[in-house]
Protein backbone atom coordinates (compact mmCIF):
# COMPACT_ATOMS: atom_id res chain seq x y z
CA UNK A 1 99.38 117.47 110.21
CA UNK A 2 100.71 114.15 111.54
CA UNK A 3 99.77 112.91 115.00
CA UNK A 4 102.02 111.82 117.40
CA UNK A 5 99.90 109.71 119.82
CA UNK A 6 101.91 106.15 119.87
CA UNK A 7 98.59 104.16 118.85
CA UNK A 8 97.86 106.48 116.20
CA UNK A 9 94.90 108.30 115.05
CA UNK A 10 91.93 107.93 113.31
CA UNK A 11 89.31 109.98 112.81
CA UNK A 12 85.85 110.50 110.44
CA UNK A 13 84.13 113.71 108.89
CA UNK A 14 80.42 113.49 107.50
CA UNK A 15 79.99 115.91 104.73
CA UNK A 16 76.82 116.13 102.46
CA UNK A 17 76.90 111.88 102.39
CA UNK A 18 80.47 111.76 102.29
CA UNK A 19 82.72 110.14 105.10
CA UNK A 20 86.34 111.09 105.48
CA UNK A 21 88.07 107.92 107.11
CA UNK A 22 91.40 109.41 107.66
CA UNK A 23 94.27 107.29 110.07
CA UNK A 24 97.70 108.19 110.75
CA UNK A 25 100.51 106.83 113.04
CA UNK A 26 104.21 108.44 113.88
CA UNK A 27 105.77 105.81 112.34
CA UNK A 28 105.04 106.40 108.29
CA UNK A 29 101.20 105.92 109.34
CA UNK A 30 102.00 101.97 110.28
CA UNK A 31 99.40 100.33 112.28
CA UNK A 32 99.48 98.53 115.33
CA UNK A 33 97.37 96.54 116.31
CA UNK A 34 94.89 98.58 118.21
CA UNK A 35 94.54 101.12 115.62
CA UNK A 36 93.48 98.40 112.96
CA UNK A 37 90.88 96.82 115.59
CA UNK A 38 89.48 100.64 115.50
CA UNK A 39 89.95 100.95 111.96
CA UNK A 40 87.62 97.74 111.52
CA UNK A 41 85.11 99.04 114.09
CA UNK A 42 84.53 102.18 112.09
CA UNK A 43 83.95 100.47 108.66
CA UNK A 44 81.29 98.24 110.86
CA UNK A 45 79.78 101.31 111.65
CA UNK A 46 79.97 103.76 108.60
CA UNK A 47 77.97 100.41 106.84
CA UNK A 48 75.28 100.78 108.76
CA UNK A 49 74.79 105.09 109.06
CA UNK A 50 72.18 105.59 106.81
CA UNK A 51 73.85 109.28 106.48
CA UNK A 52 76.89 107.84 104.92
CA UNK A 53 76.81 107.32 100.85
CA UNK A 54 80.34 106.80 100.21
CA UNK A 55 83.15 106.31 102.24
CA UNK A 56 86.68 107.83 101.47
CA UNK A 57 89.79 106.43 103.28
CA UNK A 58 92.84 108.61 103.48
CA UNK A 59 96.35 108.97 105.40
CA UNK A 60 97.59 111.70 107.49
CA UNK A 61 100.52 113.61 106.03
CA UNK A 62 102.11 114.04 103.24
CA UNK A 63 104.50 111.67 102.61
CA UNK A 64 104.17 108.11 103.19
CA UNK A 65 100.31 106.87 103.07
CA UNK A 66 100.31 103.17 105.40
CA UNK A 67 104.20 101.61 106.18
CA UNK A 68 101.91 98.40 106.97
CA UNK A 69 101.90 96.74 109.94
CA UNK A 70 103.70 97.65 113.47
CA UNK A 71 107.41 96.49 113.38
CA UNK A 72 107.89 96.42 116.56
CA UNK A 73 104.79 94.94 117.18
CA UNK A 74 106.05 91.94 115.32
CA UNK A 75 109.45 91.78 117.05
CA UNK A 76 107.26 91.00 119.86
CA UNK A 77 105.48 87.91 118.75
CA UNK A 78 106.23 85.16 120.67
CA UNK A 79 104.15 82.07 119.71
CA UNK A 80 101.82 80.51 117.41
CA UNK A 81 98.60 82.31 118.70
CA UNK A 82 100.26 85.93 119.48
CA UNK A 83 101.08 85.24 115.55
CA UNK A 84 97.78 85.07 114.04
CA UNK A 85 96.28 87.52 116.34
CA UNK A 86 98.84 89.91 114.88
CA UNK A 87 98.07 88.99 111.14
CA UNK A 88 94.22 88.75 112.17
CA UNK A 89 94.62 92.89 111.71
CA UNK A 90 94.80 92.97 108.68
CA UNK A 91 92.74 90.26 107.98
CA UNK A 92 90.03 91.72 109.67
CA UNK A 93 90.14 94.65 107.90
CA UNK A 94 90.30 94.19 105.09
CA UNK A 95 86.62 91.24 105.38
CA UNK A 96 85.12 94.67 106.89
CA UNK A 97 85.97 96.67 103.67
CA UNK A 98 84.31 93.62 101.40
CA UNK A 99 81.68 93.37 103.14
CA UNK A 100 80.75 97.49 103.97
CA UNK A 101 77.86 98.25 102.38
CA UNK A 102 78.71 101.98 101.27
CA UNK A 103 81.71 101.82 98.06
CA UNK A 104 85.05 102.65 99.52
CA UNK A 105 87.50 105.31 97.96
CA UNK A 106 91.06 105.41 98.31
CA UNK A 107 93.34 108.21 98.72
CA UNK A 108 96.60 107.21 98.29
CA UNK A 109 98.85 109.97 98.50
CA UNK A 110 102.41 108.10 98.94
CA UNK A 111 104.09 105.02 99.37
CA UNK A 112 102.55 102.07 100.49
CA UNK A 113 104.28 98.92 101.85
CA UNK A 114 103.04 95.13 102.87
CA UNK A 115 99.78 95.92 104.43
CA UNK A 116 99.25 99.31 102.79
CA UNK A 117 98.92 97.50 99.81
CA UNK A 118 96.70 95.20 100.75
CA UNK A 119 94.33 98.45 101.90
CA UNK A 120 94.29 100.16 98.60
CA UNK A 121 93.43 97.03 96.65
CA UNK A 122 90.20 96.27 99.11
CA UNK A 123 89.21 99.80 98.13
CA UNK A 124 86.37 100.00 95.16
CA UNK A 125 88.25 102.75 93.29
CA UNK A 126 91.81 104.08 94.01
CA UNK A 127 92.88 108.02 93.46
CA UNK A 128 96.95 108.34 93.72
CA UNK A 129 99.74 110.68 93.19
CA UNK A 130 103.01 109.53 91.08
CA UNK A 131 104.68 109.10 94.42
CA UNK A 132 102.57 106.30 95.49
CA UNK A 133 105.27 103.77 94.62
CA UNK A 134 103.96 100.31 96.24
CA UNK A 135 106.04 97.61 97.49
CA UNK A 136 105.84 93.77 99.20
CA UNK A 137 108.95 93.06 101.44
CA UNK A 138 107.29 90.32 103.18
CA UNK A 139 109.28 87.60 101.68
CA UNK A 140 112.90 88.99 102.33
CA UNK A 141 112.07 88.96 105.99
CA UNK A 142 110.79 85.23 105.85
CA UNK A 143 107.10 85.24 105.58
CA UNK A 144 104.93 86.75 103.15
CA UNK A 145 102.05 88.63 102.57
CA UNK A 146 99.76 85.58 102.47
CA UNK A 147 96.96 87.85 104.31
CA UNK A 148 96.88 90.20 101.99
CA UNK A 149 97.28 88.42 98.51
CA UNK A 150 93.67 88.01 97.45
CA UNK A 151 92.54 91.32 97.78
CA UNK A 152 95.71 91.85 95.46
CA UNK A 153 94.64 89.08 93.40
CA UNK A 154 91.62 90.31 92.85
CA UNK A 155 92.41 93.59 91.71
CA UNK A 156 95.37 92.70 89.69
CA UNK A 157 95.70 89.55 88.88
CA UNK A 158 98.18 86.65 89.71
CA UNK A 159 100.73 87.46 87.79
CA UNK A 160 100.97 91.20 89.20
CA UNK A 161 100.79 89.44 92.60
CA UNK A 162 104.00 87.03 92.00
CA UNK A 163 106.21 90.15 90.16
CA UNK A 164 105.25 92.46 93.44
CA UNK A 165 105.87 89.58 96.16
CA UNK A 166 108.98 87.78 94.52
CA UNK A 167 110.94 91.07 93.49
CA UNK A 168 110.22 91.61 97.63
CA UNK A 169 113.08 94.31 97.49
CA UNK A 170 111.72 96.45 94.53
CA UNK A 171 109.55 99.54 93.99
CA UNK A 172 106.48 99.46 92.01
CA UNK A 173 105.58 102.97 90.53
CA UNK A 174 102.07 104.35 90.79
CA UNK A 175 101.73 103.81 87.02
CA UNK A 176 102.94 100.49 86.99
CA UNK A 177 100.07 100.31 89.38
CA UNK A 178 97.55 101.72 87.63
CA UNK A 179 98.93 99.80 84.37
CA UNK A 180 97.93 96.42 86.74
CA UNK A 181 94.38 98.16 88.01
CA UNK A 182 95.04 98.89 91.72
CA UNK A 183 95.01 102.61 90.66
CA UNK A 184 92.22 104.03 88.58
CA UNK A 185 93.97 107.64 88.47
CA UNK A 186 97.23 108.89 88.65
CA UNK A 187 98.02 112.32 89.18
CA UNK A 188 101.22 114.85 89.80
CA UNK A 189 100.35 115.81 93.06
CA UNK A 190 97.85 115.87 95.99
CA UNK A 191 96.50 119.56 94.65
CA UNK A 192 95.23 117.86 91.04
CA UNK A 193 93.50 114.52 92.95
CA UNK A 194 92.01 116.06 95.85
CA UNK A 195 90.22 118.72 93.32
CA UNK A 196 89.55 115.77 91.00
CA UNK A 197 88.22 113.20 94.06
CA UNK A 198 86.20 116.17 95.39
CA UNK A 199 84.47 116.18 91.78
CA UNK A 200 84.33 112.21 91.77
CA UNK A 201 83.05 111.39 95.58
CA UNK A 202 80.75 114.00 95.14
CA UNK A 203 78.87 112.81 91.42
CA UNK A 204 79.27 109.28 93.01
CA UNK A 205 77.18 110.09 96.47
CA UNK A 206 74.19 111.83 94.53
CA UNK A 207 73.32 108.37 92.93
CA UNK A 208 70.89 105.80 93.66
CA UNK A 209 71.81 104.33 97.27
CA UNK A 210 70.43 101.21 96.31
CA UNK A 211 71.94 100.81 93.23
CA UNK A 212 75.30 101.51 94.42
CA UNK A 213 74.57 98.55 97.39
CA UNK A 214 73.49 96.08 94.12
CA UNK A 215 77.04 97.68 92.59
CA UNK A 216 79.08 96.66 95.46
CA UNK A 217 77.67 93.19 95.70
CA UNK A 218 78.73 92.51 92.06
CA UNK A 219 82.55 93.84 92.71
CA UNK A 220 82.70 91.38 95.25
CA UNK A 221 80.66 88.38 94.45
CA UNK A 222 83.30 85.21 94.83
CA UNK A 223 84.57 86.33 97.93
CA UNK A 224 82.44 85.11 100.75
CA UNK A 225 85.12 82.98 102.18
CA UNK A 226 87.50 85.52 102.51
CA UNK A 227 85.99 85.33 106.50
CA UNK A 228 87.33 81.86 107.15
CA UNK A 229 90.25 81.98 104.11
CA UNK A 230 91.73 85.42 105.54
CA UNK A 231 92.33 83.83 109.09
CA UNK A 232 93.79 80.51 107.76
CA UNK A 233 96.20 82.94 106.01
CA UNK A 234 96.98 85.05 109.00
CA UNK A 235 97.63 81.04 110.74
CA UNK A 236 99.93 80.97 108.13
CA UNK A 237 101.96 83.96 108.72
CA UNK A 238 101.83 83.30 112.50
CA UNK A 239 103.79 80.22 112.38
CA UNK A 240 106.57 81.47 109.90
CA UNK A 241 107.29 84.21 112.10
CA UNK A 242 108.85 82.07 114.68
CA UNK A 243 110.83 80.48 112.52
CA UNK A 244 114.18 80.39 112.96
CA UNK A 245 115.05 82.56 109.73
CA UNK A 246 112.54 84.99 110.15
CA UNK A 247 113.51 85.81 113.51
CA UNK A 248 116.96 86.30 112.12
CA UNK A 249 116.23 88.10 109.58
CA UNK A 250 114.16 90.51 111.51
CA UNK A 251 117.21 90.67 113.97
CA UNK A 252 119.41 91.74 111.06
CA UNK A 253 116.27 94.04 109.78
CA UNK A 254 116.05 95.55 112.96
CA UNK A 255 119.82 96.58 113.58
């Protein structure tokens, strides 16, 4: 089932520890920026339910899992502030998934562009079918996903980070992925992972709370400035989208 509802969807199941965080948005499960601000508000509060052990976030559908951020959404920026407000999404997102205190599992069922991206690498582990192909376009549209990039760092490295964000008009495959570490399993379709994340989510939630807290801290120690470093990136990406290429090229983009 895909929703319809133009701010999208998002919605949580509690099961035996286990939260389903499942989103989902007409447009190849994009989000604007409402649905993000929700997104973040959930993590907030998932961290704190003492009923929660692990959290799992999925798409709706079956084809593409996140197209990134709203497109038209960014057509509409008009000046410096509207700019990082946009990229704030994101960014804000993304500091509530390093900083949740329950482990975060992605499901990532099909292709992921730009902001997608930048989702599955601030998960703790990643499950994904051999159509979740992965992409950055952000620099053949003039800006780039500066947002986004240490998450990807983090999980892959710099040099996976400059092949996905200079070859801006290429694929990825889900094994090339995996190969770089934003995927920890591959599989052939959604059947085989959703059996074999059932098994996973389920081992992972019977184990100590606390030690899974102390676990968490370690993936992420180094990144406490990600609060004030995320927002000087979204700054960033606010300014370049006025400029006078990227507006053309999203002209171009957009016809």
């Amino acid at each position: 089932m895909t929703t319809n509802r133009e701010n999208g969807s998002l919605y949580t199941n509690i099961v035996n520890g286990i939260a389903s965080l499942e989103f989902g948005h007409p447009a190849s499960n994009s989000f604007p920026g409402v649905l993000l601000e929700r997104l973040e508000k959930e993590l907030h509060k998932l961290s704190d339910d003492d009923e929660v052990k692990i959290i799992i976030l999925r798409a709706e559908g079956d084809r593409a899992f996140c197209a990134g951020a709203s497109f038209d959404e960014l057509l509409a920026v008009e000046n410096m502030q509207q700019g990082k407000v946009f990229f704030s999404g994101f960014a804000n997102v993304i500091n509530a998934m390093r900083s949740c205190k329950k482990l975060i599992i992605g499901r990532i069922h099909g292709k992921t562009v730009g902001g997608g991206v930048g989702l599955a690498a601030a998960c703790d582990y990643c499950f994904a079918t051999e159509h979740a192909a992965i992409k950055l376009s952000e620099l053949s549209i003039g800006i780039g996903p500066f947002v986004i990039a240490p998450a990807i760092e983090r999980k892959m490295g710099v040099a996976a980070l400059a092949e996905l964000t200079l070859a801006a008009h290429e694929w990825k495959n889900a094994y090339w992925a995996k190969e770089k570490g934003l995927y920890a399993r591959v599989f052939e379709n959604t059947g085989d992972m959703d059996k074999e994340l059932e098994f996973f989510s389920e081992k992972l939630a019977s184990y100590n709370p606390a030690a899974l807290l102390e676990m968490k801290k370690v993936l992420w120690e180094g990144t406490r400035s990600w609060d004030s470093l995320l927002q000087e990136r979204a700054a960033i990406s606010g300014e370049l989208v006025l400029s006078e290429f990227t507006r053309s090229a999203l002209s171009k983009f957009r016809k």
